[in-house]
PDB file of N, CA and C in Angstrom:
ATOM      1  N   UNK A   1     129.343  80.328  98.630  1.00  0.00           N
ATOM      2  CA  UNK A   1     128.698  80.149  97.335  1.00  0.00           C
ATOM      3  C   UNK A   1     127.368  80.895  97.341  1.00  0.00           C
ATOM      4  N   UNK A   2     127.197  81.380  96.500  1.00  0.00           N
ATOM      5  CA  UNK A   2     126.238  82.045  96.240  1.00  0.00           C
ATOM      6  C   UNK A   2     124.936  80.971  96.079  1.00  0.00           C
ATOM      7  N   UNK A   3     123.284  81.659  96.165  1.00  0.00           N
ATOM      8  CA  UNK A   3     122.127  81.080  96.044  1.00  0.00           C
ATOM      9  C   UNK A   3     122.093  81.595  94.886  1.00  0.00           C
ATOM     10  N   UNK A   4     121.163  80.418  93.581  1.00  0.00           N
ATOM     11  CA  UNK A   4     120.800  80.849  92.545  1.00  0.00           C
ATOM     12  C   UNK A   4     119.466  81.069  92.497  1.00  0.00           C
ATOM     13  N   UNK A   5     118.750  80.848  93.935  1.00  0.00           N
ATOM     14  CA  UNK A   5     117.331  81.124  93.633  1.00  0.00           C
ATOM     15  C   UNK A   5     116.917  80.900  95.271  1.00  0.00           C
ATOM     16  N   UNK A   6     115.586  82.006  95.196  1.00  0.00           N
ATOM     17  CA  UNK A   6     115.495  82.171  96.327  1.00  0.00           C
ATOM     18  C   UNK A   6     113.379  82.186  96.656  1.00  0.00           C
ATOM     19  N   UNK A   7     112.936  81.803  97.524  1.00  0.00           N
ATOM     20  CA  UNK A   7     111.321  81.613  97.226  1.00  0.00           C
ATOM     21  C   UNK A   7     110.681  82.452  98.410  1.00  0.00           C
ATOM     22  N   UNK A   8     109.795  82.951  98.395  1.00  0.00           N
ATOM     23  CA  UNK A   8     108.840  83.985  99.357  1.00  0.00           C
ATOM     24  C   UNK A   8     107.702  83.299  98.756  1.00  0.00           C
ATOM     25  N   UNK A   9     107.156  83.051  99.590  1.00  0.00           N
ATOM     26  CA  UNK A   9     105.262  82.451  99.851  1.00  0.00           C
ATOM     27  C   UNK A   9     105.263  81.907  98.309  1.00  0.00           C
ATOM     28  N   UNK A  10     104.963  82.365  97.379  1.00  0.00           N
ATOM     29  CA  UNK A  10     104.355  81.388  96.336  1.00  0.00           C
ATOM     30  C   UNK A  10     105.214  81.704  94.755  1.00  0.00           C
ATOM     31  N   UNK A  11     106.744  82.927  95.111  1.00  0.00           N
ATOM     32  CA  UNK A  11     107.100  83.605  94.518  1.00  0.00           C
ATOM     33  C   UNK A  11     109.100  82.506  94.573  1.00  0.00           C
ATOM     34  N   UNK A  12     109.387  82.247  93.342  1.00  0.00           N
ATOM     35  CA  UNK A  12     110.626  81.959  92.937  1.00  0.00           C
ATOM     36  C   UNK A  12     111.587  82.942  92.103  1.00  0.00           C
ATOM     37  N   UNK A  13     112.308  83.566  92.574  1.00  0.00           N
ATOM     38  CA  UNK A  13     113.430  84.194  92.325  1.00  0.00           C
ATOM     39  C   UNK A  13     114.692  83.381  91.838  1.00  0.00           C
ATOM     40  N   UNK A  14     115.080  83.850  90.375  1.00  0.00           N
ATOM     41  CA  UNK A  14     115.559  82.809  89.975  1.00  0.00           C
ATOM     42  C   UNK A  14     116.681  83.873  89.354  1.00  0.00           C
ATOM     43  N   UNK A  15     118.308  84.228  90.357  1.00  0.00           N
ATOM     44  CA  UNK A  15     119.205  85.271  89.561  1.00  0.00           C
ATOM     45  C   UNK A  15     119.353  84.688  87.982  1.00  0.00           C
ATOM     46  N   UNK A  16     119.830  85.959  87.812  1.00  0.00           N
ATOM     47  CA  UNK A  16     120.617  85.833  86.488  1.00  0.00           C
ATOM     48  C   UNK A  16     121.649  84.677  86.786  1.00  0.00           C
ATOM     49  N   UNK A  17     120.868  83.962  85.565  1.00  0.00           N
ATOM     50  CA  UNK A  17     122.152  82.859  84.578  1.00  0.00           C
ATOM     51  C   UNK A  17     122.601  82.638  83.510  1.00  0.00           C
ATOM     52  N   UNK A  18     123.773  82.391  83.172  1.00  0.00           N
ATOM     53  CA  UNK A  18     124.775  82.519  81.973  1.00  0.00           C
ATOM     54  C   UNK A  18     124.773  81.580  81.300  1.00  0.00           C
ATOM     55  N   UNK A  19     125.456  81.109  80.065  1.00  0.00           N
ATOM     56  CA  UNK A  19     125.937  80.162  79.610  1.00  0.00           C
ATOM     57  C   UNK A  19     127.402  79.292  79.851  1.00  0.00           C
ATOM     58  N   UNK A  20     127.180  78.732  81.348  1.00  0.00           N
ATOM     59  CA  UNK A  20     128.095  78.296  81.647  1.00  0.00           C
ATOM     60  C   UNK A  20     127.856  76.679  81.729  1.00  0.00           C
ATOM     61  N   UNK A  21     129.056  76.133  81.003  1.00  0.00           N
ATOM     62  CA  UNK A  21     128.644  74.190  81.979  1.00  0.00           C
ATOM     63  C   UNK A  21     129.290  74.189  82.944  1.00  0.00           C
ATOM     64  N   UNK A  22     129.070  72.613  83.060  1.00  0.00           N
ATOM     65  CA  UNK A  22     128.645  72.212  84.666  1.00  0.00           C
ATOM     66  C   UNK A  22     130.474  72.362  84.881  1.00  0.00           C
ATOM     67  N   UNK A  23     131.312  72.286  83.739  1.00  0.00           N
ATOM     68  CA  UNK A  23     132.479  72.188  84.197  1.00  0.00           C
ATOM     69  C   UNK A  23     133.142  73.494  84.334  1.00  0.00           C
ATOM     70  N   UNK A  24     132.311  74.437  84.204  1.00  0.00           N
ATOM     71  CA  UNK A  24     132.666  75.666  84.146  1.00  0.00           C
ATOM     72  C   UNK A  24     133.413  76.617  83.133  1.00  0.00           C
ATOM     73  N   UNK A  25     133.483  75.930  82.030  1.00  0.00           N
ATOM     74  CA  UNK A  25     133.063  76.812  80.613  1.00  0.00           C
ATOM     75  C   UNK A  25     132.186  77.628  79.914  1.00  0.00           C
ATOM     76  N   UNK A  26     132.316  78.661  79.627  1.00  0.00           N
ATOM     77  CA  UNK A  26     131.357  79.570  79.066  1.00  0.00           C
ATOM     78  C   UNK A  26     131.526  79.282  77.440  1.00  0.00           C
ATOM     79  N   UNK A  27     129.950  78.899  76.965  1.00  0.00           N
ATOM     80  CA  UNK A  27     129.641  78.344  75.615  1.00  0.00           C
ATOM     81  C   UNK A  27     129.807  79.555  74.301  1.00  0.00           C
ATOM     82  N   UNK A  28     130.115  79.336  74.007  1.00  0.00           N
ATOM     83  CA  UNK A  28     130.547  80.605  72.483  1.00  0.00           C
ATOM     84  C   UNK A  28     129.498  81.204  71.680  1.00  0.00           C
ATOM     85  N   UNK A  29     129.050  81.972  71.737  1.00  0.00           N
ATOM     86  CA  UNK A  29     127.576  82.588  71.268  1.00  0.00           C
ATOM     87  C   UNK A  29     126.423  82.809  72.061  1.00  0.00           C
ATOM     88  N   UNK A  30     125.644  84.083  71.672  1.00  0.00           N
ATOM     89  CA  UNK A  30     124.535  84.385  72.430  1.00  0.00           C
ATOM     90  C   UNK A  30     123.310  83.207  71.758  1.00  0.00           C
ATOM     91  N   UNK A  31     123.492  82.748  71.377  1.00  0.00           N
ATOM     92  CA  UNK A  31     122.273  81.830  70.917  1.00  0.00           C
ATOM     93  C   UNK A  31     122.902  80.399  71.864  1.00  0.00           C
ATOM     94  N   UNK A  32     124.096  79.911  71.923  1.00  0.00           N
ATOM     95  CA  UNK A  32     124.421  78.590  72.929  1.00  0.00           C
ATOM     96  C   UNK A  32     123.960  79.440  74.276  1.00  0.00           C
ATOM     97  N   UNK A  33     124.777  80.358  74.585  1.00  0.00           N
ATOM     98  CA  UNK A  33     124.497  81.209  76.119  1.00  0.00           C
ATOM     99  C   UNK A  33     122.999  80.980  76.433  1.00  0.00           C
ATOM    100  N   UNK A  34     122.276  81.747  75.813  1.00  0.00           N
ATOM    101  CA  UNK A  34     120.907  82.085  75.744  1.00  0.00           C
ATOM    102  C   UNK A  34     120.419  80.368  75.839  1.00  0.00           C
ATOM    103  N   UNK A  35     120.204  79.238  75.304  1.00  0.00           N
ATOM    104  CA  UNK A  35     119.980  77.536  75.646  1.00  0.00           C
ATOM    105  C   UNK A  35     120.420  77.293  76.632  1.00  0.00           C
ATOM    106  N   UNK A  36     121.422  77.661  77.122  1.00  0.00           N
ATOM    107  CA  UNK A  36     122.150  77.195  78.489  1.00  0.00           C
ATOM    108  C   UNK A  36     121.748  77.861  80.035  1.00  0.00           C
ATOM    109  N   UNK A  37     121.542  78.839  79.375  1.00  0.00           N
ATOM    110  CA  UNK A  37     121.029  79.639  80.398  1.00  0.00           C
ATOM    111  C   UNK A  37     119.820  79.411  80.794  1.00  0.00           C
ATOM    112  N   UNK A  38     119.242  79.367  79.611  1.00  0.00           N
ATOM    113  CA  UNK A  38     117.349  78.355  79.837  1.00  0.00           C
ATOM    114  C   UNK A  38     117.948  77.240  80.411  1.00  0.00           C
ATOM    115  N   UNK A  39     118.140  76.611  80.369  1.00  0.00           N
ATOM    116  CA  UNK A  39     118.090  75.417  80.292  1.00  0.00           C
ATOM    117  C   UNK A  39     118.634  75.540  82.350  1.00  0.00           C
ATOM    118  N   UNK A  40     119.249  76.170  82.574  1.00  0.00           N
ATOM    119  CA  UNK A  40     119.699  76.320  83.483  1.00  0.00           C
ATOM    120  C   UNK A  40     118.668  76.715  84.736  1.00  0.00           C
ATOM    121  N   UNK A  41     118.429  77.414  84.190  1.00  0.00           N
ATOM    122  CA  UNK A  41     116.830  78.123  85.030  1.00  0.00           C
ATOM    123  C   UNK A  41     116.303  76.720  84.865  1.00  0.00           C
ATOM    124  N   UNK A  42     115.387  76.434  84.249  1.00  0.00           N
ATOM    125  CA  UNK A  42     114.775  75.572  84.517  1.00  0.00           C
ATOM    126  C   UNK A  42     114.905  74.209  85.436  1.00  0.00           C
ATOM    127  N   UNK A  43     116.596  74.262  85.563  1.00  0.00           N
ATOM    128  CA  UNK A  43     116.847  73.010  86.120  1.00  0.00           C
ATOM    129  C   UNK A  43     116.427  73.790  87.892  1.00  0.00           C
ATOM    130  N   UNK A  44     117.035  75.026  88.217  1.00  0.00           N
ATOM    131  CA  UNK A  44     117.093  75.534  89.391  1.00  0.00           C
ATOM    132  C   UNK A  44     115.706  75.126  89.458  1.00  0.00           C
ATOM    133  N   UNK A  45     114.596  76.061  88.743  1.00  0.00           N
ATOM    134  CA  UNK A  45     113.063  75.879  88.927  1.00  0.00           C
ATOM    135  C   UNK A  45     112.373  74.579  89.201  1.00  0.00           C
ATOM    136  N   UNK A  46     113.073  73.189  88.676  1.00  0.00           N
ATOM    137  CA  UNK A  46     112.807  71.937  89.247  1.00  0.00           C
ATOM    138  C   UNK A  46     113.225  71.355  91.051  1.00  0.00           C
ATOM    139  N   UNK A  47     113.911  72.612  91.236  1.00  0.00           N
ATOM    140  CA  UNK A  47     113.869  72.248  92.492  1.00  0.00           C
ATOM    141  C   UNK A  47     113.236  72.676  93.522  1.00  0.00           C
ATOM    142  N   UNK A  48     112.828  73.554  92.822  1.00  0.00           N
ATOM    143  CA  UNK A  48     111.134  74.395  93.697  1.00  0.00           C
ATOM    144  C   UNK A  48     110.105  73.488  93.738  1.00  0.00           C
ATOM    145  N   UNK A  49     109.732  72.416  92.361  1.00  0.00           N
ATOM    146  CA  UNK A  49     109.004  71.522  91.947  1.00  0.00           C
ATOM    147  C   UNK A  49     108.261  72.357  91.145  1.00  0.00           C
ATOM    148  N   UNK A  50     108.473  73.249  90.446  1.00  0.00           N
ATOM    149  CA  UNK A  50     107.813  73.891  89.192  1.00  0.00           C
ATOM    150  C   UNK A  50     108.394  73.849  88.036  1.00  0.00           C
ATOM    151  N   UNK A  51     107.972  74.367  86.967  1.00  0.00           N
ATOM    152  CA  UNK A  51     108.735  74.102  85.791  1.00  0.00           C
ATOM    153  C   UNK A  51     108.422  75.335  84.967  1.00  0.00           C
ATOM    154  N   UNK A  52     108.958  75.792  83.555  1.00  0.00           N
ATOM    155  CA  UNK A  52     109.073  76.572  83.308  1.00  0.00           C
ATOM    156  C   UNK A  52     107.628  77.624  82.741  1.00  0.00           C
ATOM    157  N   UNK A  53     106.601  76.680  82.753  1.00  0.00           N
ATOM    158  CA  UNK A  53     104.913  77.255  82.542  1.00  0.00           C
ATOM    159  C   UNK A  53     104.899  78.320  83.839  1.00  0.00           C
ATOM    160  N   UNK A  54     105.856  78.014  85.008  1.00  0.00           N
ATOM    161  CA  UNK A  54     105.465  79.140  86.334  1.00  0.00           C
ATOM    162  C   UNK A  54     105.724  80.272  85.885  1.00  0.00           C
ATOM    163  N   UNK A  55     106.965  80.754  84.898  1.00  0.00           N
ATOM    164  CA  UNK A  55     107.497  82.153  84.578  1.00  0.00           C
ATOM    165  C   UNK A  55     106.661  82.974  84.402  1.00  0.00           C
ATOM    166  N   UNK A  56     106.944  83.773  85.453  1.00  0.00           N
ATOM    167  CA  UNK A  56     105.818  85.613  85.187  1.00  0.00           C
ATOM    168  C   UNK A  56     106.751  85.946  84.442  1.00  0.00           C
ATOM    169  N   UNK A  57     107.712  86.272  84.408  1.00  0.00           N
ATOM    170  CA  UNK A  57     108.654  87.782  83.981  1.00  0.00           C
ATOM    171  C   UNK A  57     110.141  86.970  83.633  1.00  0.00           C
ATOM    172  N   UNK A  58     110.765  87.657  82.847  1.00  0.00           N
ATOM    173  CA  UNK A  58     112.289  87.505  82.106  1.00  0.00           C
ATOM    174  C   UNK A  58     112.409  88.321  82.171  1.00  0.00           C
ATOM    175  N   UNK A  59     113.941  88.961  82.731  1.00  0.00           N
ATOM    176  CA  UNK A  59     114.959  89.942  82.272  1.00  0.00           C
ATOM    177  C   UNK A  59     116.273  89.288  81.482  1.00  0.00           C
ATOM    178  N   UNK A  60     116.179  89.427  80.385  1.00  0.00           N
ATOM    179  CA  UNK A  60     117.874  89.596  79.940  1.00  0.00           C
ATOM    180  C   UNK A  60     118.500  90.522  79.598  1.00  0.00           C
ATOM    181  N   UNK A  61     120.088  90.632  79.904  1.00  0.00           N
ATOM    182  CA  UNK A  61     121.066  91.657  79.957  1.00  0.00           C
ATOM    183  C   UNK A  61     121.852  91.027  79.037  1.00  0.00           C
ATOM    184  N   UNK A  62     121.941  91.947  77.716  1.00  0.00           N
ATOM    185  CA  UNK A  62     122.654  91.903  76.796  1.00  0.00           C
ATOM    186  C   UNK A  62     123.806  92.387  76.505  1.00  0.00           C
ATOM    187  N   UNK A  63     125.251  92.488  76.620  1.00  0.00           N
ATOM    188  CA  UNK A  63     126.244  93.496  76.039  1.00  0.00           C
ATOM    189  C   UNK A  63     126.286  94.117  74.935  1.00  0.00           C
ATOM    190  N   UNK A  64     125.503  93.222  73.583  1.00  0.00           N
ATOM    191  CA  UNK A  64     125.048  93.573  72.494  1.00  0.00           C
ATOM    192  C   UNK A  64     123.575  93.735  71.890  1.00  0.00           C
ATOM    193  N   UNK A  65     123.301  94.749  72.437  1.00  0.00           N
ATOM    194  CA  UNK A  65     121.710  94.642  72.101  1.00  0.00           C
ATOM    195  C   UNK A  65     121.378  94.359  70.528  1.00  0.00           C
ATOM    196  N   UNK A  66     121.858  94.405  69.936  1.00  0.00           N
ATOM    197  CA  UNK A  66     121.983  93.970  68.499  1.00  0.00           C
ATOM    198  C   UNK A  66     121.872  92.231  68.513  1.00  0.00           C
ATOM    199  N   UNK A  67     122.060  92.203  69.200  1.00  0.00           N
ATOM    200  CA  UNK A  67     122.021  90.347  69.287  1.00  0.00           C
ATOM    201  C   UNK A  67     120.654  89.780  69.950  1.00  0.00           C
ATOM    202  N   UNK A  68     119.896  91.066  70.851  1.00  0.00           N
ATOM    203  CA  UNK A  68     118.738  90.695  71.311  1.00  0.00           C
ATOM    204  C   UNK A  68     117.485  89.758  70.475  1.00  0.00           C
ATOM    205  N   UNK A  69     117.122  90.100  69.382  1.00  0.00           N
ATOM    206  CA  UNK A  69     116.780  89.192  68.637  1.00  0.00           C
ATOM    207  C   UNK A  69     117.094  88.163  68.518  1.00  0.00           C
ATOM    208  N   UNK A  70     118.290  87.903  68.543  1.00  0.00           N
ATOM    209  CA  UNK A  70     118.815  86.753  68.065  1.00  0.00           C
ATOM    210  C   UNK A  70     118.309  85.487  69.463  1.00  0.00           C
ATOM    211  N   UNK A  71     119.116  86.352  70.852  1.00  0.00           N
ATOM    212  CA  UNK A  71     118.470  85.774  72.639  1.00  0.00           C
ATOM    213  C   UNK A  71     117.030  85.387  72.260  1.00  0.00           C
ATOM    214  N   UNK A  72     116.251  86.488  72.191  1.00  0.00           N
ATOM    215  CA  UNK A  72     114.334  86.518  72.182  1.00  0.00           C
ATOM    216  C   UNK A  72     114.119  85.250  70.842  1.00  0.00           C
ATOM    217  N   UNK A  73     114.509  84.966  70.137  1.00  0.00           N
ATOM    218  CA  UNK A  73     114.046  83.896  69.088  1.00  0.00           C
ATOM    219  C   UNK A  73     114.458  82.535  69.997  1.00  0.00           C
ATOM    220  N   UNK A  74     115.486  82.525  70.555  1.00  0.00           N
ATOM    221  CA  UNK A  74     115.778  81.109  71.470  1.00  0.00           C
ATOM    222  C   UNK A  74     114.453  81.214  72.679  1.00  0.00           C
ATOM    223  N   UNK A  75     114.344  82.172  73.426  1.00  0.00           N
ATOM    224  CA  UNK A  75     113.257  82.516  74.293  1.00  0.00           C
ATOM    225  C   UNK A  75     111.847  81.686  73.977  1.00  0.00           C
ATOM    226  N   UNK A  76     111.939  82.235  72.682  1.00  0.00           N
ATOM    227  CA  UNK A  76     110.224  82.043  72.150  1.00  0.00           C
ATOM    228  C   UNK A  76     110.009  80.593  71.683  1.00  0.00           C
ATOM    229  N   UNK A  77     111.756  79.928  71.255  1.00  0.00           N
ATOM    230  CA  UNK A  77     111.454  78.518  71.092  1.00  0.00           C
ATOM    231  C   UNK A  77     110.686  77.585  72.461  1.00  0.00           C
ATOM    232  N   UNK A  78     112.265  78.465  73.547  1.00  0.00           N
ATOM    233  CA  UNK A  78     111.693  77.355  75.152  1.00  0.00           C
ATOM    234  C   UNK A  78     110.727  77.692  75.407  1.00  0.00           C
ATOM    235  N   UNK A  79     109.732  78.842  75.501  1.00  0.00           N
ATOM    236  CA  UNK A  79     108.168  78.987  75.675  1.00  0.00           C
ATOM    237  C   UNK A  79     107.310  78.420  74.766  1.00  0.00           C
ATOM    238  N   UNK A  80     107.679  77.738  73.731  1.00  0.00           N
ATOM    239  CA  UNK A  80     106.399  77.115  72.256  1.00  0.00           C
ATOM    240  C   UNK A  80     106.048  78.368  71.821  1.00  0.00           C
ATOM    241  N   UNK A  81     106.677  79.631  72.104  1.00  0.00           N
ATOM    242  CA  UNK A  81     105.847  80.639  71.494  1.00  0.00           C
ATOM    243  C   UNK A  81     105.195  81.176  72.431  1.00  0.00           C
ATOM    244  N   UNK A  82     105.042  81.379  73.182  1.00  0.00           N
ATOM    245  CA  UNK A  82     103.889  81.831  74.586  1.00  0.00           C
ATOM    246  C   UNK A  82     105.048  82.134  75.729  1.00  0.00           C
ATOM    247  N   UNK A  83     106.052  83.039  75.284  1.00  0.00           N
ATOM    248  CA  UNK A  83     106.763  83.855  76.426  1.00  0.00           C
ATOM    249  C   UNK A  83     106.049  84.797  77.368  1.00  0.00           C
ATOM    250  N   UNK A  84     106.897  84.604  78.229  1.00  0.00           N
ATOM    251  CA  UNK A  84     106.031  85.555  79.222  1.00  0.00           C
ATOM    252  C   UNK A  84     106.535  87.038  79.200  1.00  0.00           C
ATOM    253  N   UNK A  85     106.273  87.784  79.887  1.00  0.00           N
ATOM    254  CA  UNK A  85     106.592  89.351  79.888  1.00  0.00           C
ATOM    255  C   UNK A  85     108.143  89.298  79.952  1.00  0.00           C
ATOM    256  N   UNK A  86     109.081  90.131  79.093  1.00  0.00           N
ATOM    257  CA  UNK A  86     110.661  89.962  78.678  1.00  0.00           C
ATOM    258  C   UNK A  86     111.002  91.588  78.714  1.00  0.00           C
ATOM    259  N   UNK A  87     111.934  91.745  79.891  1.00  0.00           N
ATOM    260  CA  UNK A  87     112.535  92.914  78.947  1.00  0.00           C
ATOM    261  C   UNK A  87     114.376  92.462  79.093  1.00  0.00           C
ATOM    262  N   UNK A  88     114.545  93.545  78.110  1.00  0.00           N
ATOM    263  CA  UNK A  88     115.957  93.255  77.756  1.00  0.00           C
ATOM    264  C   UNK A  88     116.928  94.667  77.774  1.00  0.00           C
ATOM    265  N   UNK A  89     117.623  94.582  78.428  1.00  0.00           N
ATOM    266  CA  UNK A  89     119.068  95.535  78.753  1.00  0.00           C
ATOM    267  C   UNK A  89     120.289  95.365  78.208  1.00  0.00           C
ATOM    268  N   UNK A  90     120.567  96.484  77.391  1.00  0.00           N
ATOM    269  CA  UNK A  90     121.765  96.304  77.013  1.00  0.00           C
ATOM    270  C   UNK A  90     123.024  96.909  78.219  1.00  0.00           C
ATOM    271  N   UNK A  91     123.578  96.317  78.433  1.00  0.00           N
ATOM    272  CA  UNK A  91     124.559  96.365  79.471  1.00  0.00           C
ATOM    273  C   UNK A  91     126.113  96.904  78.840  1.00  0.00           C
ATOM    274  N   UNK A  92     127.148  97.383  79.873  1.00  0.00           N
ATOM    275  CA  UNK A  92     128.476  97.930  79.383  1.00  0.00           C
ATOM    276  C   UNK A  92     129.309  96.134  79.545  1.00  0.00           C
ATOM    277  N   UNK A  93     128.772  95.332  80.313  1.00  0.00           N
ATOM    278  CA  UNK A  93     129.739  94.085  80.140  1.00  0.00           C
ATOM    279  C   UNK A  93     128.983  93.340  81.289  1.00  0.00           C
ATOM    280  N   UNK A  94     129.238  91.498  81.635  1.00  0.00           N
ATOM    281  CA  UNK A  94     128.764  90.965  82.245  1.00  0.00           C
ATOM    282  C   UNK A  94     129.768  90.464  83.528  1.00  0.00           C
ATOM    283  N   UNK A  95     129.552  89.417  84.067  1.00  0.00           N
ATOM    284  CA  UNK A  95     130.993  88.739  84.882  1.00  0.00           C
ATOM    285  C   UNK A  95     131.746  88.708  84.429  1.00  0.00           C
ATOM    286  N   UNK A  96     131.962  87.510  83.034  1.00  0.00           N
ATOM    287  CA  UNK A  96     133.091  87.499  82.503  1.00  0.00           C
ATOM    288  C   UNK A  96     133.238  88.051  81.294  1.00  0.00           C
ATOM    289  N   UNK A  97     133.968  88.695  80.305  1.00  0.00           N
ATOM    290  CA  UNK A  97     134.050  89.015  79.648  1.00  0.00           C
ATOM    291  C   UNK A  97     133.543  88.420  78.236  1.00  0.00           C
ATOM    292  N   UNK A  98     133.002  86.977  77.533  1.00  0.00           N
ATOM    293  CA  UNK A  98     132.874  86.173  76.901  1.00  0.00           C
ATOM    294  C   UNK A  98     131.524  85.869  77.146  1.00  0.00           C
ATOM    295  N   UNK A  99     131.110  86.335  78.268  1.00  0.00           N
ATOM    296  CA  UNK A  99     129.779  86.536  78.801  1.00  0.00           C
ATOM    297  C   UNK A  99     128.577  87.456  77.474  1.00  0.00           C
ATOM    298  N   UNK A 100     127.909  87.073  76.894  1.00  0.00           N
ATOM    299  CA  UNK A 100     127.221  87.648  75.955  1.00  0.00           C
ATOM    300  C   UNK A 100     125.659  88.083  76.566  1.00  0.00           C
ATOM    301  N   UNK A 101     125.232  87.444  77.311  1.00  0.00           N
ATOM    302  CA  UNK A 101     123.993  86.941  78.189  1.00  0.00           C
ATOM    303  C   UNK A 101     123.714  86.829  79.036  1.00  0.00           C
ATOM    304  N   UNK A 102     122.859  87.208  79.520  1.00  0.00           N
ATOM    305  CA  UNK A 102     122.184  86.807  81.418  1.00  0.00           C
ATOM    306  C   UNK A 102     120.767  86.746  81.261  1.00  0.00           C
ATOM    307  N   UNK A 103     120.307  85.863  82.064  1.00  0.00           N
ATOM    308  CA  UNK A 103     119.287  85.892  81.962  1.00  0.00           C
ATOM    309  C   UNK A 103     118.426  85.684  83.688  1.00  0.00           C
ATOM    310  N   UNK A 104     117.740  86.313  84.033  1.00  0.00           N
ATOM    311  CA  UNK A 104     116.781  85.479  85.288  1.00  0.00           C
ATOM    312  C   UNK A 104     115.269  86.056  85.430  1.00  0.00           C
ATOM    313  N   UNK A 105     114.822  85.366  86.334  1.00  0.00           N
ATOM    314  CA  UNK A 105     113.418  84.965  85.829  1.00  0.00           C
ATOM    315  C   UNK A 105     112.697  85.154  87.513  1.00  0.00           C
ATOM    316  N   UNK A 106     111.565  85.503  87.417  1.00  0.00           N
ATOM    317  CA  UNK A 106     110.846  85.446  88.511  1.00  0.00           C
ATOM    318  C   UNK A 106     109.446  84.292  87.970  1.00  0.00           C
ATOM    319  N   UNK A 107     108.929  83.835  89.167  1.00  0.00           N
ATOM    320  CA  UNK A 107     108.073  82.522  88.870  1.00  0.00           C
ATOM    321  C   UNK A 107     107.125  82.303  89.817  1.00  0.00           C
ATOM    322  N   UNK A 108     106.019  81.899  89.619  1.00  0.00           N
ATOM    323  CA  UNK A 108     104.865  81.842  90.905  1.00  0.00           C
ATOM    324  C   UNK A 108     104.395  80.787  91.126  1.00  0.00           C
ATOM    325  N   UNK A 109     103.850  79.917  92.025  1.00  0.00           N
ATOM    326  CA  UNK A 109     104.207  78.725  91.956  1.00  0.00           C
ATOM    327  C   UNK A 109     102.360  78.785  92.288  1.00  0.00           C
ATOM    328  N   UNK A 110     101.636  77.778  91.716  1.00  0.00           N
ATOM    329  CA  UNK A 110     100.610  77.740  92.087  1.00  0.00           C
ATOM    330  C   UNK A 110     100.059  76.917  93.561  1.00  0.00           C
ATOM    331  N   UNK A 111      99.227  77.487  94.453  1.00  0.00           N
ATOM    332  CA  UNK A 111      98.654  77.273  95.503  1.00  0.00           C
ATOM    333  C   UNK A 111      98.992  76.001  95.983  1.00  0.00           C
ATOM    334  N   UNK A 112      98.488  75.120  94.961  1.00  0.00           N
ATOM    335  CA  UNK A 112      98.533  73.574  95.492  1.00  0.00           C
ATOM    336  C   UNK A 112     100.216  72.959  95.621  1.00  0.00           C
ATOM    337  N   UNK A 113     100.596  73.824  95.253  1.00  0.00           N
ATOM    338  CA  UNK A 113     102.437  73.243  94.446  1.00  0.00           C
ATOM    339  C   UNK A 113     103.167  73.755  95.978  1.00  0.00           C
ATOM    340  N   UNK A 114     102.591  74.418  97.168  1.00  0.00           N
ATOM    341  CA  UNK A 114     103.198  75.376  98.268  1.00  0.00           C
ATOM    342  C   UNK A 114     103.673  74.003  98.867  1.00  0.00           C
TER     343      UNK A 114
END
């Protein structure tokens, strides 16, 4: 099985995640994908003991960059508006085909939190 996240000194590496549940369904739309996928990160990032205020940087990989807007408006909800640095790739396809989204995140964990 793969690691979904990986930590160096004060730094959380958090791969790309999809909109998948826990039962292993992929959710129908880049706007469910894009919630799930947050939502997902964040759970990994609770096990660092940080939470999602740590995020330096977002990458998401889009198949439809036309839909990027649509990803970045869910983004800007889970940040209150105060996203952190985002870029976005439009991609030829993801894992699975139904796959609309990826998302992962790098994160810094402050001093006292080591």
């Amino acid at each position: 099985m793969w690691r979904t996240s990986s930590r160096v000194g004060n730094l959380v590496f958090v791969i790309g995640m999809i909109g998948r549940t826990d039962e292993g369904e992929i959710v129908d739309g880049v706007v469910p994908q894009t919630r799930l996928a947050l939502s997902r990160i964040e759970n990994v990032l609770a096990e660092h003991g940080i939470d999602r205020n740590a995020i330096v940087r977002l990458r998401a990989f889009v198949v439809d960059i036309r839909e990027w807007p649509q990803a970045r408006e869910v983004i800007r909800e889970f940040f209150a508006g105060d996203a952190p640095p985002a870029t976005a790739m439009s991609v030829t396809g993801l894992v699975e085909p139904a796959v609309r989204v990826e998302i992962e995140v790098d994160a810094a964990v402050a001093e006292e939190s080591q």
